[in-house]
Protein backbone atom coordinates (compact mmCIF):
# COMPACT_ATOMS: atom_id res chain seq x y z
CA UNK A 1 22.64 -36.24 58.53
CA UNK A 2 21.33 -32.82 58.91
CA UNK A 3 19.75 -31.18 56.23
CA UNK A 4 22.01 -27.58 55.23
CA UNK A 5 20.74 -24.40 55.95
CA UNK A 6 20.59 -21.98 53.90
CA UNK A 7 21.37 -18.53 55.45
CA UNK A 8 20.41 -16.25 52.15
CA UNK A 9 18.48 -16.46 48.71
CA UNK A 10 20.37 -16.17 45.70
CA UNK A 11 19.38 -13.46 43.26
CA UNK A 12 20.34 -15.32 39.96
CA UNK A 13 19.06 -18.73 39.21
CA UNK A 14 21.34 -20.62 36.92
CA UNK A 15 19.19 -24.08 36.71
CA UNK A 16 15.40 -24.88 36.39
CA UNK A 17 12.99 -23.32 38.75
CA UNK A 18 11.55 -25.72 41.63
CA UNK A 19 8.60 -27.39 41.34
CA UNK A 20 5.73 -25.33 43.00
CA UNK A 21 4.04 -26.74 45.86
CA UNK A 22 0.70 -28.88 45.34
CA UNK A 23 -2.52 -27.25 46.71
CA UNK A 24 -5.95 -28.33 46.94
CA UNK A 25 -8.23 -26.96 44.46
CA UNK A 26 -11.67 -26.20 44.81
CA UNK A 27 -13.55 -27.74 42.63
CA UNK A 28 -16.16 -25.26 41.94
CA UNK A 29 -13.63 -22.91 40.46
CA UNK A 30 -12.11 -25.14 38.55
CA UNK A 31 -15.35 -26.19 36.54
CA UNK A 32 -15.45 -22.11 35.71
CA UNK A 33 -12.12 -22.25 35.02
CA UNK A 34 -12.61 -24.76 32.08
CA UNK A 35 -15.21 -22.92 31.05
CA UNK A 36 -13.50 -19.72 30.31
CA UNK A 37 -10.46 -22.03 28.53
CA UNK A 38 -13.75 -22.86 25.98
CA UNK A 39 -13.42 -19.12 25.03
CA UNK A 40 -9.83 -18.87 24.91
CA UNK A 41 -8.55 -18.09 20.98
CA UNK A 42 -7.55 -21.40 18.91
CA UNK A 43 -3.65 -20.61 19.75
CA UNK A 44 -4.21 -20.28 23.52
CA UNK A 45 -3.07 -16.51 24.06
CA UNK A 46 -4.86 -13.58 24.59
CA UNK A 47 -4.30 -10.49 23.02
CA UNK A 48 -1.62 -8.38 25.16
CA UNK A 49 -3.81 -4.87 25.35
CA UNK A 50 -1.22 -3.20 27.00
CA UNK A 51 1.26 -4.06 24.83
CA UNK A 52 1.80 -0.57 22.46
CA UNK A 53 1.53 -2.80 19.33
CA UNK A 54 -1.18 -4.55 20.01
CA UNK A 55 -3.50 -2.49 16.98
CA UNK A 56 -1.09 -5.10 14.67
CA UNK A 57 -3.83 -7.74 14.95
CA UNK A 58 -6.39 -5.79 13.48
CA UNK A 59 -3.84 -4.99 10.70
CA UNK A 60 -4.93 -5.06 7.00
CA UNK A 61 -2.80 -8.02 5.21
CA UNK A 62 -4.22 -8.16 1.77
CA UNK A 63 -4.84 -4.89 -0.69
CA UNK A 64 -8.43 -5.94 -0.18
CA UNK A 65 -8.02 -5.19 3.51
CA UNK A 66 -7.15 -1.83 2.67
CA UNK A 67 -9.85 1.17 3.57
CA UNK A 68 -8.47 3.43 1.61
CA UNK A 69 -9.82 3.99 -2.26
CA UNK A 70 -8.73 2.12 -4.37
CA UNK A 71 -7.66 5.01 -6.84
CA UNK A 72 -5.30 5.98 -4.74
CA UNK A 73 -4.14 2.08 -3.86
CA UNK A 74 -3.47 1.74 -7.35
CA UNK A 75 -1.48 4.91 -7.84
CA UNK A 76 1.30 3.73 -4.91
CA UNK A 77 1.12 0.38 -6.75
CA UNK A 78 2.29 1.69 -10.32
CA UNK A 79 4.79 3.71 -8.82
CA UNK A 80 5.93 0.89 -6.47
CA UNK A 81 5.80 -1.60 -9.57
CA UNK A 82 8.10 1.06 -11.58
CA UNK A 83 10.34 2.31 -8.74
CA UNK A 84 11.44 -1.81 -8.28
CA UNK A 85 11.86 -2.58 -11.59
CA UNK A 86 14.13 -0.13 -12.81
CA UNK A 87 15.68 -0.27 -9.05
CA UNK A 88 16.19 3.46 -9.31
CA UNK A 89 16.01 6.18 -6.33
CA UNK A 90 12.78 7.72 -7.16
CA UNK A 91 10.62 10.13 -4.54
CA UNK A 92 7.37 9.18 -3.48
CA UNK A 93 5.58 11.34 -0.94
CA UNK A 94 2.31 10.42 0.61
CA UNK A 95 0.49 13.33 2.28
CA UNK A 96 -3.06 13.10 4.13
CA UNK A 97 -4.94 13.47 7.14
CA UNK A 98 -3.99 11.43 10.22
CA UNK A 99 -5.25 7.61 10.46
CA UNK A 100 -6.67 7.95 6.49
CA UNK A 101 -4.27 4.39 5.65
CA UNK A 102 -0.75 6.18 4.56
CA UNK A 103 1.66 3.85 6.30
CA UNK A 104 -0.79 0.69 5.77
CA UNK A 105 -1.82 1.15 2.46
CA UNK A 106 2.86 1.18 1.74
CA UNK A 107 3.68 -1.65 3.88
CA UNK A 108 0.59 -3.55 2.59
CA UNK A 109 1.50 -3.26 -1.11
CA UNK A 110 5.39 -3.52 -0.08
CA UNK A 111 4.72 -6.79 1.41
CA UNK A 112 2.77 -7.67 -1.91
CA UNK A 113 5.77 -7.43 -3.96
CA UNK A 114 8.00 -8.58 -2.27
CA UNK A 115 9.93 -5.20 -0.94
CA UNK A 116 11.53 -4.78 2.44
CA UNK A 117 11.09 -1.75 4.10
CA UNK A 118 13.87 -0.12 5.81
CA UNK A 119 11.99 2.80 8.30
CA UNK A 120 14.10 5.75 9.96
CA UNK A 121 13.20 6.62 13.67
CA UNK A 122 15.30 9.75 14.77
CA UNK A 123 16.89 8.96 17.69
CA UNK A 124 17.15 10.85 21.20
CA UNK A 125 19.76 12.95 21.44
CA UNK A 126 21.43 12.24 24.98
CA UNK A 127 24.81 13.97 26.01
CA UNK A 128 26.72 12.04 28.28
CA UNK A 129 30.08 13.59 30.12
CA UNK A 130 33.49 12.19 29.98
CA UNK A 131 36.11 11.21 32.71
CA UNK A 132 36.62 14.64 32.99
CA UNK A 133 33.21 16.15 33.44
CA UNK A 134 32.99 17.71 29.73
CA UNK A 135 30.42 16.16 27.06
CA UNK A 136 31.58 14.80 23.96
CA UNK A 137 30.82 15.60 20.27
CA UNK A 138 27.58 15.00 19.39
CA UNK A 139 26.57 13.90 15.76
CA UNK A 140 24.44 16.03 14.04
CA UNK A 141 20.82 14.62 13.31
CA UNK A 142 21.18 15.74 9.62
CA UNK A 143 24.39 13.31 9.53
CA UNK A 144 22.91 10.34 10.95
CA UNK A 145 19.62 10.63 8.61
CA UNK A 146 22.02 10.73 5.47
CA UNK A 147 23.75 8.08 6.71
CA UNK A 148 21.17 6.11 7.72
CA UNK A 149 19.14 6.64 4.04
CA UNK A 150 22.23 5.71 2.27
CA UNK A 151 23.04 2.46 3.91
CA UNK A 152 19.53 1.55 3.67
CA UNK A 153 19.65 2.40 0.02
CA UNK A 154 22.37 0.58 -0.98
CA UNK A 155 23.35 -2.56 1.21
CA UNK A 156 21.48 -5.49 1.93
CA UNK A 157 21.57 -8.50 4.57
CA UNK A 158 22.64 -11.30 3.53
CA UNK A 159 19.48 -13.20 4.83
CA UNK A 160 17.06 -11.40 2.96
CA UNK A 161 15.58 -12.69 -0.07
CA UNK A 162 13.44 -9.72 -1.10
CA UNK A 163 13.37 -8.72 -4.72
CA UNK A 164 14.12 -4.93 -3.84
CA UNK A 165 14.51 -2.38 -1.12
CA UNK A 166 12.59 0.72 0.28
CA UNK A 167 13.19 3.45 2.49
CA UNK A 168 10.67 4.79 4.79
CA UNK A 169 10.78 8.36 6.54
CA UNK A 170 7.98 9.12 8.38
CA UNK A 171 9.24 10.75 11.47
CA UNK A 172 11.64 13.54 10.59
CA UNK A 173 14.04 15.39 12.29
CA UNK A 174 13.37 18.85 14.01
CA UNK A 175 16.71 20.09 12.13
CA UNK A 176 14.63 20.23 8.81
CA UNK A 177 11.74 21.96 10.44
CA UNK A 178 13.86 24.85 11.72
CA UNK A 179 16.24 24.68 8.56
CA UNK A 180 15.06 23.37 5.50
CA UNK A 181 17.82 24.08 3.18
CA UNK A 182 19.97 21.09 5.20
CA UNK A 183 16.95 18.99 3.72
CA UNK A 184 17.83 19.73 0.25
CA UNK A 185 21.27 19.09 0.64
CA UNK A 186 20.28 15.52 1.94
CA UNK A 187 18.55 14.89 -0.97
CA UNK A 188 20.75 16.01 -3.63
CA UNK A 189 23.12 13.54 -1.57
CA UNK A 190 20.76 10.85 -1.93
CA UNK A 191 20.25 11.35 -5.81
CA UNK A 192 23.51 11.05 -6.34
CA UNK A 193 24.31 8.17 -4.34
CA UNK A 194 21.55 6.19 -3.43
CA UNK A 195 20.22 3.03 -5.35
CA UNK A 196 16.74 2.30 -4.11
CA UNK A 197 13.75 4.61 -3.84
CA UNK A 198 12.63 6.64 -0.60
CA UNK A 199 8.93 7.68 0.83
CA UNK A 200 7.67 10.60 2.74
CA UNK A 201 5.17 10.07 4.54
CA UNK A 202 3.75 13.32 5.63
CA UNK A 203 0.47 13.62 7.89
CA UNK A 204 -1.49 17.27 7.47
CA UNK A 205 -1.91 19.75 10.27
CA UNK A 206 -4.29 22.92 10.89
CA UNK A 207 -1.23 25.08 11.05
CA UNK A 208 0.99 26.07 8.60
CA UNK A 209 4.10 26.02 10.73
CA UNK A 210 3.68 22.70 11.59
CA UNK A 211 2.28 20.85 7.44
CA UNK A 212 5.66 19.09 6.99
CA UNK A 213 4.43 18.77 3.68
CA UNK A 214 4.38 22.09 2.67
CA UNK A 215 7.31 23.19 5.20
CA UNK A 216 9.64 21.27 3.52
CA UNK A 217 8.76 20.06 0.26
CA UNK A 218 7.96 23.16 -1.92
CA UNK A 219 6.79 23.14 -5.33
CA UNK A 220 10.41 23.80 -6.89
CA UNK A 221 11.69 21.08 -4.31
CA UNK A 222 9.33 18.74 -5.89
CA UNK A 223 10.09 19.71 -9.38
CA UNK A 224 13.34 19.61 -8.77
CA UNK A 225 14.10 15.90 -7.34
CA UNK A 226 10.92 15.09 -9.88
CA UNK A 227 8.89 13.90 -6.47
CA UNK A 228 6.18 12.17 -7.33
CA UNK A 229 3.34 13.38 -4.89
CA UNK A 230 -0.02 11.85 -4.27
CA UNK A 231 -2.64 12.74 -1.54
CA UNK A 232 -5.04 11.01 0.67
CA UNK A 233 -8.19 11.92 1.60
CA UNK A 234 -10.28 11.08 4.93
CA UNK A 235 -11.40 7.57 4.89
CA UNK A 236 -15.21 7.24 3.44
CA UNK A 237 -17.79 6.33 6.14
CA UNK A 238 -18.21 2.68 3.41
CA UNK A 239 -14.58 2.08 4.13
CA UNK A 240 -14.77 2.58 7.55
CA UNK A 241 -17.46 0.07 7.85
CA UNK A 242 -15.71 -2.09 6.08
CA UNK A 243 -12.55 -2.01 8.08
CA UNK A 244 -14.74 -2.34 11.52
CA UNK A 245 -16.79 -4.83 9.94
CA UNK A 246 -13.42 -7.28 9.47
CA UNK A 247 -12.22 -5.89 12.92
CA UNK A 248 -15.53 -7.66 14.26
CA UNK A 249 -14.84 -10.43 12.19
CA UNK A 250 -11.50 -10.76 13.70
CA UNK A 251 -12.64 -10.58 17.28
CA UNK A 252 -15.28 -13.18 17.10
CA UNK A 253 -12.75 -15.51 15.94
CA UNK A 254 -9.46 -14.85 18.22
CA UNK A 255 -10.17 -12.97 20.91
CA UNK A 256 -13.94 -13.37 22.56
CA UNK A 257 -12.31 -13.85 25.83
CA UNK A 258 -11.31 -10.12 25.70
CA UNK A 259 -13.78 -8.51 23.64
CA UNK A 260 -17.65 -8.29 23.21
CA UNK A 261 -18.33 -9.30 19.78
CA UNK A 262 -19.75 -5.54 18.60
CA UNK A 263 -22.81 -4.81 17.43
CA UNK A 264 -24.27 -3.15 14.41
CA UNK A 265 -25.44 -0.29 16.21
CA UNK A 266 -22.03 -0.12 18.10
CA UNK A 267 -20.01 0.22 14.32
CA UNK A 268 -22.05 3.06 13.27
CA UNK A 269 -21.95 4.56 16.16
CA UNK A 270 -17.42 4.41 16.13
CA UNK A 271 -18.01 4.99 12.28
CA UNK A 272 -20.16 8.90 13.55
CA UNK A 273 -17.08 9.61 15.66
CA UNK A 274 -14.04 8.60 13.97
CA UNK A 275 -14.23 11.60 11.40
CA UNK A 276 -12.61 9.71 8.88
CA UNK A 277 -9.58 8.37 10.77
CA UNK A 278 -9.28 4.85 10.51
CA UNK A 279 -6.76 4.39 12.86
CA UNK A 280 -9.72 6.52 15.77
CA UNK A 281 -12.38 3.96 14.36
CA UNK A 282 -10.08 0.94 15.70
CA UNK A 283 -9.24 2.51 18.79
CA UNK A 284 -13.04 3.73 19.35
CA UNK A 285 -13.93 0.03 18.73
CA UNK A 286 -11.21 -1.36 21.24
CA UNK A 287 -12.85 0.58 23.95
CA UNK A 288 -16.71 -0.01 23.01
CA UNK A 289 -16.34 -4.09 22.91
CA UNK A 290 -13.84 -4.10 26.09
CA UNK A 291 -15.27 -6.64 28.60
CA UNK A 292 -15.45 -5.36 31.66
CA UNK A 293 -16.82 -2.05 31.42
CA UNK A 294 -19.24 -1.28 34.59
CA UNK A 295 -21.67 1.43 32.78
CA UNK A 296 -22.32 1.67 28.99
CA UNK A 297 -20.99 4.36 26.72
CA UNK A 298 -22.26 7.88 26.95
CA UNK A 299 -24.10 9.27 23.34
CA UNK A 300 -25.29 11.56 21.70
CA UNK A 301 -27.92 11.52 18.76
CA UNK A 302 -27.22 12.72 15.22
CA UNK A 303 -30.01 13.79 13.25
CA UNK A 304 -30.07 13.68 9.32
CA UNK A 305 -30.58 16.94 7.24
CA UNK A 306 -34.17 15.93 5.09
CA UNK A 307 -33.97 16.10 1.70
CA UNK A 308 -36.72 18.01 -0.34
CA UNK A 309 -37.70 17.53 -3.86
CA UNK A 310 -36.83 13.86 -3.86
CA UNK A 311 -39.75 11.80 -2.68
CA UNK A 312 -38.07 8.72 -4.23
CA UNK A 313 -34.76 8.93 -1.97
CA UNK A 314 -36.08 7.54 1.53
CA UNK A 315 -35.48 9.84 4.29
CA UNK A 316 -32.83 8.27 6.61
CA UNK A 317 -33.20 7.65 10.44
CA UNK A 318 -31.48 9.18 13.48
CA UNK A 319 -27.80 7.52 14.41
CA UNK A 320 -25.48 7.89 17.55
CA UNK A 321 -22.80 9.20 18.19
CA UNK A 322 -20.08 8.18 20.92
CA UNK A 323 -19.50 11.49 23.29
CA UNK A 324 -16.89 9.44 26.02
CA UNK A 325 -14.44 8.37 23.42
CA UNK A 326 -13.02 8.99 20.00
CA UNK A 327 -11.37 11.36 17.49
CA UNK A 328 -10.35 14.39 19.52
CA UNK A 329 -13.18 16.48 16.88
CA UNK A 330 -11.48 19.52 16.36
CA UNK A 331 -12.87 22.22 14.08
CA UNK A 332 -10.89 23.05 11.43
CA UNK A 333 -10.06 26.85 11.38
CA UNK A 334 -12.30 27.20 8.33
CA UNK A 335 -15.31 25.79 10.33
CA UNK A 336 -14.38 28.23 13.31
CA UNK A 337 -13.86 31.42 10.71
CA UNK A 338 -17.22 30.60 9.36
CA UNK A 339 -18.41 30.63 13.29
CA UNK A 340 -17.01 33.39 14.29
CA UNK A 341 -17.64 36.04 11.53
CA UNK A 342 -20.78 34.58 10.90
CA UNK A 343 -22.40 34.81 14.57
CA UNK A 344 -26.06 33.18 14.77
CA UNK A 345 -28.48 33.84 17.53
CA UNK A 346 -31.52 32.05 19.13
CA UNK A 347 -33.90 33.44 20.99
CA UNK A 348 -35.03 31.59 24.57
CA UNK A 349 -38.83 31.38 25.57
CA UNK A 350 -37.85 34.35 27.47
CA UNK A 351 -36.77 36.31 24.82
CA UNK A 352 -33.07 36.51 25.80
CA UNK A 353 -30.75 36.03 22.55
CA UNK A 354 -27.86 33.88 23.19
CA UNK A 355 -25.24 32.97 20.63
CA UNK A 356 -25.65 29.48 19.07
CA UNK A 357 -21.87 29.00 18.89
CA UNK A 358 -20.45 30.47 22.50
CA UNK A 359 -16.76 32.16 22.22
CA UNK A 360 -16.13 29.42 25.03
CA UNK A 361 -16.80 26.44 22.76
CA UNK A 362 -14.52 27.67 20.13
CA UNK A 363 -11.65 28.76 21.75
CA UNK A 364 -11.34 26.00 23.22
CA UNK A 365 -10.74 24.16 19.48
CA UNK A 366 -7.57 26.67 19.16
CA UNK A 367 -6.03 27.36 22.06
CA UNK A 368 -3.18 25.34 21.19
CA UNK A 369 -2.43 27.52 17.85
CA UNK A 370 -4.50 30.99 18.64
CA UNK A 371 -2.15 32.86 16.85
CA UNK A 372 -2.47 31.52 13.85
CA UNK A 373 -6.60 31.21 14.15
CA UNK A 374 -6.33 34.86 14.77
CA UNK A 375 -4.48 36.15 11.71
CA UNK A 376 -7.07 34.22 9.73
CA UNK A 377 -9.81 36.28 11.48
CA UNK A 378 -7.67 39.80 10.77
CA UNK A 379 -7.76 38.66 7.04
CA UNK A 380 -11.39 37.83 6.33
CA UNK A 381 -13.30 39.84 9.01
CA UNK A 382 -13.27 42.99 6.98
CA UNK A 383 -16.43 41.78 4.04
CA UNK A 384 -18.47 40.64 6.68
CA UNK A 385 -19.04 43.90 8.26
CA UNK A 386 -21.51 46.02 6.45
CA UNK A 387 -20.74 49.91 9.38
CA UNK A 388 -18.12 51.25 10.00
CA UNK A 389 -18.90 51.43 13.82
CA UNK A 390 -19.01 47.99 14.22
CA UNK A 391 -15.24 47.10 12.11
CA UNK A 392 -13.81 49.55 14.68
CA UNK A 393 -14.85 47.73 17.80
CA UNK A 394 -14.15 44.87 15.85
CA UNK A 395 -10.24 46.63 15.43
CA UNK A 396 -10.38 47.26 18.82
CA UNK A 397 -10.70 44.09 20.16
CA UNK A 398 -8.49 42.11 17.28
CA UNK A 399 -5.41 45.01 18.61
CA UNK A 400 -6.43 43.62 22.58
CA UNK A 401 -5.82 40.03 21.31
CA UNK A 402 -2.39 40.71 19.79
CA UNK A 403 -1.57 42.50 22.79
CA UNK A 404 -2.43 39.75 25.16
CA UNK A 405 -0.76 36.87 22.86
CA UNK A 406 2.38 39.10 22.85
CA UNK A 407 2.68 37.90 26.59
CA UNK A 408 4.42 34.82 25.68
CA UNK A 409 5.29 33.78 28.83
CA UNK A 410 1.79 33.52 29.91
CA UNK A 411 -0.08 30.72 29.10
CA UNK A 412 -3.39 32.76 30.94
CA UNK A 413 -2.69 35.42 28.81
CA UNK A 414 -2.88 33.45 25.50
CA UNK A 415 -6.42 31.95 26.41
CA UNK A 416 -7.59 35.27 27.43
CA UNK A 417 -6.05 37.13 24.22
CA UNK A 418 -8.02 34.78 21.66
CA UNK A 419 -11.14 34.66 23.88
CA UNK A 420 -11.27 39.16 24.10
CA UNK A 421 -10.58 38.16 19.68
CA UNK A 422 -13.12 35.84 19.08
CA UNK A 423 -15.81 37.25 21.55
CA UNK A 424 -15.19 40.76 20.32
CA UNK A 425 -15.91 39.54 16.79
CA UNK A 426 -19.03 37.91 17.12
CA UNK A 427 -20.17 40.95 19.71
CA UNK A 428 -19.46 43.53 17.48
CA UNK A 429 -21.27 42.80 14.33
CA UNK A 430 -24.65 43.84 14.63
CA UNK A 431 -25.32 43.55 10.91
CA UNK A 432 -23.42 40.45 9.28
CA UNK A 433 -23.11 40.70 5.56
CA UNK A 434 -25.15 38.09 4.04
CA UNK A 435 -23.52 37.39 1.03
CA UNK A 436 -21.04 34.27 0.31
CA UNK A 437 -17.38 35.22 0.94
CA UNK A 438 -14.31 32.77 0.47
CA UNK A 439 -11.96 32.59 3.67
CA UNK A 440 -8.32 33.74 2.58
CA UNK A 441 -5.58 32.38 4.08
CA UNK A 442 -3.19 34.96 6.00
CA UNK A 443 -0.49 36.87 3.97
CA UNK A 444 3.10 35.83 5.30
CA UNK A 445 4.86 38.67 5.14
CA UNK A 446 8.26 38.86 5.37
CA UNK A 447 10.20 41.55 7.51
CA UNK A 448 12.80 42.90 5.44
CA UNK A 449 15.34 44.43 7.99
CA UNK A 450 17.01 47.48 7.13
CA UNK A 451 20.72 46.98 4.73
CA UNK A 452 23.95 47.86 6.74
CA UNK A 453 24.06 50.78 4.47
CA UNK A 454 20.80 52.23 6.30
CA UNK A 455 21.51 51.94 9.41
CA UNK A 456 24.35 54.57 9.97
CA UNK A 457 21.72 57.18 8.74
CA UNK A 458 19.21 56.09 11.83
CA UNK A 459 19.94 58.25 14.71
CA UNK A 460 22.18 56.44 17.19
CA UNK A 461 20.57 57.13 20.72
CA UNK A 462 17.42 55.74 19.11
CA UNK A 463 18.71 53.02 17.16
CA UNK A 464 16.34 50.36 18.02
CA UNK A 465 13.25 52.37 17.63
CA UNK A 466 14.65 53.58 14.43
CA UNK A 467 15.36 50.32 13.62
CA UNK A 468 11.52 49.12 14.41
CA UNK A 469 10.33 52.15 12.03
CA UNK A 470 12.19 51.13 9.02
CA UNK A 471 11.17 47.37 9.26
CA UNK A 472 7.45 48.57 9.47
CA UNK A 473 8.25 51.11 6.57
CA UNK A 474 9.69 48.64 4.28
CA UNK A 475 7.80 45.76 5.08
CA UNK A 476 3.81 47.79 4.07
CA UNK A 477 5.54 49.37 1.07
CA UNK A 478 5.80 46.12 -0.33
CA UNK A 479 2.37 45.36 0.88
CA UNK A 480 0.90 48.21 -1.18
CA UNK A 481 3.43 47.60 -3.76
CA UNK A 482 5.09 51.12 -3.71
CA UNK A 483 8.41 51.05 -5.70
CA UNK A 484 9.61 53.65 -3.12
């Protein structure tokens, strides 16, 4: 009988797979093959590194594990401890620089007690048409994160045997940002109807715009919904170590089949560039023990400051410094202030003077936000200019820069507006005042448009100009507090 042929594959198998094929095997390879199964992890899997939660190994599971201080670890317990026993909705919001062991430092002390964590992602918001080519209604995001909140808040599965509930909000939705009166309303909502507590987590920025923390939750908010508010600091460079050093510890057990077991010199060297972020220091260390790498890691040396008058301390040596990798290290706009107003000059074996901070360097910290780095530099450039010659080229070139950012719709003419700004500064003063002065934050002055009541008195073929000339009017009266 002959044997049926097959004239196409199918696409969907319903039974086991065949058998494959037996081939001859070399046996040279296979003797290195069983010797790389001798460094294969106890469970027999490797670590997926491609995988976008693959950091969860290295994950602290004990309150020991924890970098953060443990000041601050037992603050978030008490108010954990109280908050599930009187299962009440109390506030908690966590504020702090990126990677300094918010999240971890909740979810480790959650899973301590016993508390299951209910966390709100906002969703996408995705139109899609009808039948009939219109697009449906489309539920607000303020609707869905009250929703969401409340049902977290107040109903359980019936699976879980945890002794009390939490809800997490660390991602939150643009709506507040833009509006953040919708955000009270939410939580006036919540205190009346929830049952569990809720934490913020909120992660600092450079910008004021874009500090969630003090965007949305204001002093009065706070004292309002009685928020209880406690903030993080950068991790210590003792914590760090202490993190990498049970990283390493972690690798040498599991996973030596994907990572070189790190050296000492390698942890201080992730510990220099991480800038507190603990979250950095893992990454940096993921990328410094990764077998594989053809050439070795590009650094740079730091040198310790000597300390005089204290012949007992012992003078500490040189360390390195990762240059390829890391913590993106941005100044903060307090360091680049200081540089700018403060310019510093060295003088070449030629005797040419050349600036020991270049204009280039800097703006290239702030491009992303130059407005705001330049109304810092309008507010505190004025004390550290001792002639009156020099503050009005300095004028000069601050009124270039605003021009030039005006030009939205130019990204070219945003890098050239803070780079005509910053360079201007540091030409201009000849004669830096060398006294101490405190950097003041800009004044946020708000444009109070002319009343309805006003505006039938401005001429009406110049309306808009008139318009422009009352704003400015009002708005420096109450700058120079004038009753008028």
């Amino acid at each position: 009988m002959q044997k049926e042929k097959k004239w196409f594959k199918p696409l969907f198998e319903f039974g086991d797979s065949p058998l494959p094929k037996k081939v001859k095997r070399d046996t040279s390879k296979h003797q290195k093959q069983i010797v790389n199964e001798e460094s294969l992890p106890p469970n027999g899997c490797l670590p997926n590194i491609n995988d976008k939660n693959w950091m969860k190994n290295f994950n602290p599971v004990n309150v020991e594990d924890l970098a953060v201080h443990i000041k601050k670890v037992q603050e978030v317990d008490e108010w954990l401890n109280t908050a599930c026993v009187n299962s009440n909705n109390d506030m908690l919001l966590l504020s702090g620089p990126v990677g300094c062991g918010k999240t971890a430092t909740i979810r480790t002390l959650a899973a301590k007690h016993n508390v299951k964590i209910t966390e709100w992602i906002t969703p996408l918001d995705i139109e899609y048409p009808t039948e009939f080519g219109d697009y449906e209604f489309k539920v607000p995001q303020s609707k869905k994160f009250l929703e969401f909140i409340i049902n977290s808040a107040n109903f359980t599965s019936l699976l879980d045997n945890n002794s009390c509930k939490l809800v997490l909000v660390e991602d939150f939705p643009n709506v507040f940002i833009r509006t953040p009166s919708e955000f009270t309303d939410i939580l006036q909502q919540y205190r009346l109807r929830a049952k569990s507590p809720i934490v913020f987590i909120c992660s600092e920025s450079h910008t004021e715009n874009k500090n969630t923390a003090l965007h949305l939750f204001s002093p009065s908010l706070k004292e309002q919904f009685s928020i209880h508010h406690i903030m993080f600091n950068g991790v210590s460079a003792t914590g760090l170590k202490a993190a990498l050093k049970r990283a390493s510890d972690i690798i040498s057990k599991k996973y030596t089949s994907t990572y070189n077991i790190p050296t000492a010199d390698i942890i201080e060297s992730v510990v220099n560039t991480s800038g507190g972020d603990v979250r950095s220091a893992i990454l940096n260390l993921h990328f410094a023990s990764l077998k594989g790498s053809s050439s070795n890691l590009e650094t740079s040396i730091v040198k310790e400051k000597e300390v005089r008058n204290k012949p007992t301390r012992k003078k500490k040596s040189t360390s390195n410094k990762f240059m390829s990798l890391g913590k993106d290290q941005t100044v903060s706009i307090l360091h680049g202030v200081g540089r700018v107003l403060n310019p510093k000059e060295l003088i070449n074996s030629a005797g040419q003077k050349t600036l020991t901070h270049s204009p280039k360097d800097i703006i290239e910290q702030f491009i992303t936000h130059p407005t705001s780095f330049i109304n810092f530099l309008e507010e505190n450039y004025l004390p550290h200019f001792s002639c009156a010659y020099d503050v009005d080229k300095a004028a000069s070139a601050l009124s270039d820069g605003d021009y030039m950012l005006a030009e939205w719709r130019e990204k070219l003419c945003q890098e050239y507006g803070l780079y005509i700004a910053v360079a201007g500064l540091m030409l201009s003063n000849k004669s830096p005042v060398s006294a101490w002065n405190p950097v003041r934050g800009p004044k946020n002055m708000k444009v109070q448009y002319p009343s309805l009541h006003e505006l039938p008195l401005l001429e009406p073929n110049y309306l808009y100009k008139g318009k422009v000339l009352v704003t400015d009017y009002i708005t420096y009266c109450k700058i120079i507090e004038n009753p008028t």
